[in-house]
N, C-alpha and C. Protein backbone atom coordinates (compact mmCIF):
# COMPACT_ATOMS: atom_id res chain seq x y z
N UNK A 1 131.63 143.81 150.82
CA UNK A 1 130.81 144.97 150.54
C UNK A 1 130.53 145.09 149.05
N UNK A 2 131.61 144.93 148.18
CA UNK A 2 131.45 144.60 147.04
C UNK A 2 130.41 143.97 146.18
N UNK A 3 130.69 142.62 146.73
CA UNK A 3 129.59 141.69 146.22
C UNK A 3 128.15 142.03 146.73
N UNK A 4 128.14 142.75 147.98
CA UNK A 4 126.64 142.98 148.02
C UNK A 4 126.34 143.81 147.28
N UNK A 5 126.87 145.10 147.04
CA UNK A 5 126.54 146.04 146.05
C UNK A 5 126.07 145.33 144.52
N UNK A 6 126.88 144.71 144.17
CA UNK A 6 126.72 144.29 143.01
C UNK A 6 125.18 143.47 142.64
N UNK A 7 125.33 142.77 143.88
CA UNK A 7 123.67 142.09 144.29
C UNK A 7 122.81 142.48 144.19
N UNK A 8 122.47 143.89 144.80
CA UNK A 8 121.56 145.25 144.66
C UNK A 8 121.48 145.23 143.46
N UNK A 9 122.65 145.92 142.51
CA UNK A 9 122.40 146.26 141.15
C UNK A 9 122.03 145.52 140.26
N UNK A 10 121.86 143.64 140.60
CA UNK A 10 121.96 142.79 139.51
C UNK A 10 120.38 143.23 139.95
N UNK A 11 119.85 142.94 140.85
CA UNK A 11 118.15 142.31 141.61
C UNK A 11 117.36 143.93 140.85
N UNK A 12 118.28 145.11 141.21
CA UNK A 12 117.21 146.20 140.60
C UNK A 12 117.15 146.11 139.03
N UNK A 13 117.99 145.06 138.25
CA UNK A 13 118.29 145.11 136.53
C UNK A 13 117.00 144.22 136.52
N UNK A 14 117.27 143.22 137.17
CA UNK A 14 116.27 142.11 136.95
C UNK A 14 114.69 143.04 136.82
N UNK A 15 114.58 143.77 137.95
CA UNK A 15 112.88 143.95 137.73
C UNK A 15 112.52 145.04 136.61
N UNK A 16 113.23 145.43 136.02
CA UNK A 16 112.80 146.13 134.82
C UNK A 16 112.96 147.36 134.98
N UNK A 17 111.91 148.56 134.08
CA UNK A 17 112.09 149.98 134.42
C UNK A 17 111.07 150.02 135.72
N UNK A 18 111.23 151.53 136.34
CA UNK A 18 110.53 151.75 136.70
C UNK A 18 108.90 152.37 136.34
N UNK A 19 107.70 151.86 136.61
CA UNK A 19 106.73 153.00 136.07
C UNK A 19 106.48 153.76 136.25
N UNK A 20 105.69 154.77 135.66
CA UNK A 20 105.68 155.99 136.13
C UNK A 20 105.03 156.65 137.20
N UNK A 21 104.57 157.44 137.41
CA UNK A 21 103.50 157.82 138.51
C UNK A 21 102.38 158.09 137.67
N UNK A 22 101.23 158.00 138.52
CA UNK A 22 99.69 158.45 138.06
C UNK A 22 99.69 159.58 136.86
N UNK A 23 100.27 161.03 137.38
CA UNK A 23 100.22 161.91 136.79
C UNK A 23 100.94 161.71 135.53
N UNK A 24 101.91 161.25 135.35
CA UNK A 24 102.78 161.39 133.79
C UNK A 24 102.06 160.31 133.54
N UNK A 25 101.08 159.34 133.38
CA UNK A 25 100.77 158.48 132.52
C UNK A 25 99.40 158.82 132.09
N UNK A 26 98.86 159.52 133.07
CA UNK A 26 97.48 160.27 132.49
C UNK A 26 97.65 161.36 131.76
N UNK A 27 98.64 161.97 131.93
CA UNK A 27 99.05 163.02 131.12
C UNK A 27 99.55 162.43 129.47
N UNK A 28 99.85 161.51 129.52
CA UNK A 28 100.14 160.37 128.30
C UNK A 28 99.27 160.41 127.69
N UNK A 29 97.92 159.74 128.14
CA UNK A 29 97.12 159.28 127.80
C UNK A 29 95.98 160.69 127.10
N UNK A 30 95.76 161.89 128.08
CA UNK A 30 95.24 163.06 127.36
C UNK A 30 95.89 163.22 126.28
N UNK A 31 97.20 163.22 126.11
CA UNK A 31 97.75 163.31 124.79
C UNK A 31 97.47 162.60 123.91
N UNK A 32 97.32 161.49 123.86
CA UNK A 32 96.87 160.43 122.96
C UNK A 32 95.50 160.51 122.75
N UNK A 33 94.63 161.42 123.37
CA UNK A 33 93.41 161.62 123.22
C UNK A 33 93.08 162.76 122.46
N UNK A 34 94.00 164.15 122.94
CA UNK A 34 94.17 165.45 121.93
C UNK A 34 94.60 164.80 120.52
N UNK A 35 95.44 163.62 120.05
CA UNK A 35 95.68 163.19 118.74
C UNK A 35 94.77 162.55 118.04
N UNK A 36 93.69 161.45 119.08
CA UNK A 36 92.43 160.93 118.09
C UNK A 36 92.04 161.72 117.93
N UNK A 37 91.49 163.12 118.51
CA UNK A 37 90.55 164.06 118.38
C UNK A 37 90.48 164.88 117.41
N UNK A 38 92.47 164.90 116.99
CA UNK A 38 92.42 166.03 115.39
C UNK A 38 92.39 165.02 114.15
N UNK A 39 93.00 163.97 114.62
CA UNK A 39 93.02 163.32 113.50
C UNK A 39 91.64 162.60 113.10
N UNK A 40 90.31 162.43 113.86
CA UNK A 40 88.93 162.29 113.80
C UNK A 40 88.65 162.90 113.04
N UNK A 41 88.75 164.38 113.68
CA UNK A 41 88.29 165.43 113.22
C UNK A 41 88.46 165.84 111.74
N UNK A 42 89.35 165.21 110.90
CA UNK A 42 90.54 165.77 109.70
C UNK A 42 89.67 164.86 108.80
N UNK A 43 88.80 165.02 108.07
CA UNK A 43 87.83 164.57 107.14
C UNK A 43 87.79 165.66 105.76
N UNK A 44 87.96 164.99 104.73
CA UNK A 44 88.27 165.77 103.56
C UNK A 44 86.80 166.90 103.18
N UNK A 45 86.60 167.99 103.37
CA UNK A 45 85.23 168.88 102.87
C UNK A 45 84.85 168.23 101.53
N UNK A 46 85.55 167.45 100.54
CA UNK A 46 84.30 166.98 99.67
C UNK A 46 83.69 165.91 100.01
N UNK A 47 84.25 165.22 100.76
CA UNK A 47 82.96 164.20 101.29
C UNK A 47 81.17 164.81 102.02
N UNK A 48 81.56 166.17 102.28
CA UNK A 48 80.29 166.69 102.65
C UNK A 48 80.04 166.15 104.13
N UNK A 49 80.81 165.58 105.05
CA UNK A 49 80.77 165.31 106.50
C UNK A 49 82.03 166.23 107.29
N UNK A 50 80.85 166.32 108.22
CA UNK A 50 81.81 166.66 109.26
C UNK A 50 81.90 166.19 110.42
N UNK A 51 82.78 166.17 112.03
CA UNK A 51 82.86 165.58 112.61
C UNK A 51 83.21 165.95 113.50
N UNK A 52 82.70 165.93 115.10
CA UNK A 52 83.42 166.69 116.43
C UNK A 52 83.63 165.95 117.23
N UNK A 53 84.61 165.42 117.60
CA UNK A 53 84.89 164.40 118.96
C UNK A 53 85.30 165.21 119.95
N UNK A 54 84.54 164.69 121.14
CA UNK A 54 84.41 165.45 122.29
C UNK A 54 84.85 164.45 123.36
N UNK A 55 85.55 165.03 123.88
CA UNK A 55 86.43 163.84 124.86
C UNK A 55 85.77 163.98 126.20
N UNK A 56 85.14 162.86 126.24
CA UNK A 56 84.13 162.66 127.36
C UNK A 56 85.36 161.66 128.87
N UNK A 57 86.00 161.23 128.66
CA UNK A 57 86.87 160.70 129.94
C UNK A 57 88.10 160.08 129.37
N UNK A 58 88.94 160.23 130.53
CA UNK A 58 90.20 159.63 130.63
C UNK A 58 90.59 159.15 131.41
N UNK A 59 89.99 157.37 131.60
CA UNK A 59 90.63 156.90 132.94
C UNK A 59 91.98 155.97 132.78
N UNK A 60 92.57 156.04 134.10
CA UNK A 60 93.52 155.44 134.00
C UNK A 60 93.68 154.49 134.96
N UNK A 61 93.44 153.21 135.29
CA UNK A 61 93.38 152.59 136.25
C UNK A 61 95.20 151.60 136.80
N UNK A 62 95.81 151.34 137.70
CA UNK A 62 96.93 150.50 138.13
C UNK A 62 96.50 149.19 137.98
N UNK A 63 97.67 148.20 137.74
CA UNK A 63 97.60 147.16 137.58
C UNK A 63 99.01 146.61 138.47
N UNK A 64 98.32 146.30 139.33
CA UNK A 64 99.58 145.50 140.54
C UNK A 64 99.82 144.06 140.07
N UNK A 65 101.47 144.36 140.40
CA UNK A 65 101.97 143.16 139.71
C UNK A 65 102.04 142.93 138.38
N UNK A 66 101.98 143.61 137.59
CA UNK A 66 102.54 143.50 136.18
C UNK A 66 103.64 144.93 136.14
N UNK A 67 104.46 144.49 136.08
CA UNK A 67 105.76 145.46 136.00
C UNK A 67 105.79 145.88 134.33
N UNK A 68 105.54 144.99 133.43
CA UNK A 68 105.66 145.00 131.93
C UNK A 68 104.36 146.32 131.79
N UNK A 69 103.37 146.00 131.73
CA UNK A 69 102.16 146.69 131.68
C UNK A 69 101.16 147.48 132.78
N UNK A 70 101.93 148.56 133.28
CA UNK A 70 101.44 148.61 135.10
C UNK A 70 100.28 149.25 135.05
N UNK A 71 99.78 150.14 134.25
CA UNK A 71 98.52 150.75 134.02
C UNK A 71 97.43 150.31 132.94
N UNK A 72 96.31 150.38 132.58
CA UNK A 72 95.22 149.97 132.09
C UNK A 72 94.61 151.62 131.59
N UNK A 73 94.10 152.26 130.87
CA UNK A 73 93.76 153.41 130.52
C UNK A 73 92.38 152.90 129.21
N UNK A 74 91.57 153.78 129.52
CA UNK A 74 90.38 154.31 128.64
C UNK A 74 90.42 155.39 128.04
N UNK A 75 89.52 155.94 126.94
CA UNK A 75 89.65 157.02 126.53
C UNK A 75 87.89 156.99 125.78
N UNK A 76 87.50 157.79 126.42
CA UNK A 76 85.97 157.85 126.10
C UNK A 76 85.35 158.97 125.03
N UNK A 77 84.77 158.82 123.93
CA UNK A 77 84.66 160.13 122.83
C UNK A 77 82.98 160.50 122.49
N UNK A 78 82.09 160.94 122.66
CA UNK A 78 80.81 161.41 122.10
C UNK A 78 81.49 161.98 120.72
N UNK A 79 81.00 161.35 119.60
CA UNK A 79 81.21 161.89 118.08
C UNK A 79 79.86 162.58 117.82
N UNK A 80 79.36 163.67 116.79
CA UNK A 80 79.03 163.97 116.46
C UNK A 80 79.26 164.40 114.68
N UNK A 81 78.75 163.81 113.76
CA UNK A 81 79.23 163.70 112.53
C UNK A 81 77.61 164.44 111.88
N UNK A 82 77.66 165.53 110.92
CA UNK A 82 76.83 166.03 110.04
C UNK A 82 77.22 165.84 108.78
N UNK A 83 75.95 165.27 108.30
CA UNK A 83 76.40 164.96 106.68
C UNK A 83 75.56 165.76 105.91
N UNK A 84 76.02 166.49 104.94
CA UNK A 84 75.20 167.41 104.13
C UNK A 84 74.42 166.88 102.80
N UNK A 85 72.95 166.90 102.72
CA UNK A 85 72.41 166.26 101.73
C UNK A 85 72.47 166.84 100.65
N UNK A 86 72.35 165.94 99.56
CA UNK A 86 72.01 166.37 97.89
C UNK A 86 70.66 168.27 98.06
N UNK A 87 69.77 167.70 98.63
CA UNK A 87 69.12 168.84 98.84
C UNK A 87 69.27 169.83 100.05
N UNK A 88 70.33 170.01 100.27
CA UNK A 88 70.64 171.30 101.05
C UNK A 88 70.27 170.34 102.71
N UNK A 89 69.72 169.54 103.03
CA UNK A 89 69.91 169.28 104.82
C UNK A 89 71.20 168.66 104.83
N UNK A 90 70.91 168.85 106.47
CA UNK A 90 72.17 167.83 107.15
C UNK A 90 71.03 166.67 108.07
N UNK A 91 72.09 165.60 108.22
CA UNK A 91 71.69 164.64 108.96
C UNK A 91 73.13 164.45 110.01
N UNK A 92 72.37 164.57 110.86
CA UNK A 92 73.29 164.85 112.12
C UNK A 92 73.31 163.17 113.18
N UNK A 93 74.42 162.68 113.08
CA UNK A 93 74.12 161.36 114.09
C UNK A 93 75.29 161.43 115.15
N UNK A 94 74.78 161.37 116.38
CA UNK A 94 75.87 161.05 117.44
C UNK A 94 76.26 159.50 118.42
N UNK A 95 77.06 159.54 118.20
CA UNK A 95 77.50 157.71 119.02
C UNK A 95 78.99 158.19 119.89
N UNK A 96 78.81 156.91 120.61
CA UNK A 96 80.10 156.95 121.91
C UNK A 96 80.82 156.40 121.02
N UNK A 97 82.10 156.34 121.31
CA UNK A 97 83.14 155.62 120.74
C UNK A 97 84.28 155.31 122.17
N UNK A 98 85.09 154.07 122.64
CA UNK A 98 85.81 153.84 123.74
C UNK A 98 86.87 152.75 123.22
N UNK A 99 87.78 153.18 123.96
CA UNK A 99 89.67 152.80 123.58
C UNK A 99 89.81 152.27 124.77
N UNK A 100 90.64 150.80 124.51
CA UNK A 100 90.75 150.48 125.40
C UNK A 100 92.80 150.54 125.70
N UNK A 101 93.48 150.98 126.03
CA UNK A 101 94.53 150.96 126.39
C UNK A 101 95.70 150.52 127.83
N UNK A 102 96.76 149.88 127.34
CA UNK A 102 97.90 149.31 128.20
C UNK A 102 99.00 150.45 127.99
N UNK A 103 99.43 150.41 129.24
CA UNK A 103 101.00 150.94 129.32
C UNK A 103 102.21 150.18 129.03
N UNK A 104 102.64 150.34 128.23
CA UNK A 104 103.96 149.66 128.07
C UNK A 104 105.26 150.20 128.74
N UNK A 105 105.56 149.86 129.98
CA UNK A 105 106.80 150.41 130.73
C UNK A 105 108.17 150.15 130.19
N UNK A 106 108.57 149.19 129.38
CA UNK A 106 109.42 149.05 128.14
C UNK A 106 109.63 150.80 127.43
N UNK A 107 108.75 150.68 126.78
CA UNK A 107 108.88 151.99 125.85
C UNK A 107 108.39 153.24 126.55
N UNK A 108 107.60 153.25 126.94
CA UNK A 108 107.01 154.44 128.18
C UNK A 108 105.47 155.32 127.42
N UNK A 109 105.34 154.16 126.48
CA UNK A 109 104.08 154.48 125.60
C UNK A 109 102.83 153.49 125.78
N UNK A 110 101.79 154.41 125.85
CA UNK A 110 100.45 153.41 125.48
C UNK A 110 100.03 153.10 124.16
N UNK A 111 99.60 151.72 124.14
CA UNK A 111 99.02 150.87 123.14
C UNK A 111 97.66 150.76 122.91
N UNK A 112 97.16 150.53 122.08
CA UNK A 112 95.81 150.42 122.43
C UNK A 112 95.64 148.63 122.10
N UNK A 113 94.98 148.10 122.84
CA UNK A 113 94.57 146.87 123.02
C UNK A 113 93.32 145.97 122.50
């Protein structure tokens, strides 16, 4: 009985951690999206720009069979940046910006890739 037990415990060491579920890794990943978004946002006022990232999606897709890296995640941003001219306008330009991100089940953090 022994030795089988022990068998169990060697075979569950071998396959690594477990990953997480859907919800705590998307919930990861919004977080990591609330942080590009301030730190985007955090542009010094004498440069005369400013900047709004608007978090347009957060997907998170599974990856079967990779125990190391089990999820795949995006993070999608519409920027909007106004720059203030020498003569009083702004010039206003907007572009997508997209992250491509892995889960690392090791650490329990995403990377970006």
């Amino acid at each position: 009985m022994a030795i089988a037990l022990a068998g169990v415990t060697i075979s569950a060491c071998k396959q690594g951690p477990k990953a997480p579920d859907r919800e705590t890794v998307v919930n990861l990943l919004k977080q990591e999206a609330q942080t590009m978004k301030k730190e985007g946002e955090r542009i010094d006022p004498t440069f005369g720009v400013a900047a709004t990232w608007n978090i347009e999606d957060v997907l998170v897709n599974e990856r079967p069979g990779d125990a190391a890296k089990p999820w795949n995640g995006t993070i999608r941003f519409k920027i909007e940046s106004r720059t203030r001219e020498p003569d009083g306008s702004t010039i206003t330009d907007r572009f997508d910006k997209k992250f491509e991100y892995a889960f690392d089940a090791a650490s329990g953090r995403w990377f970006v890739r």
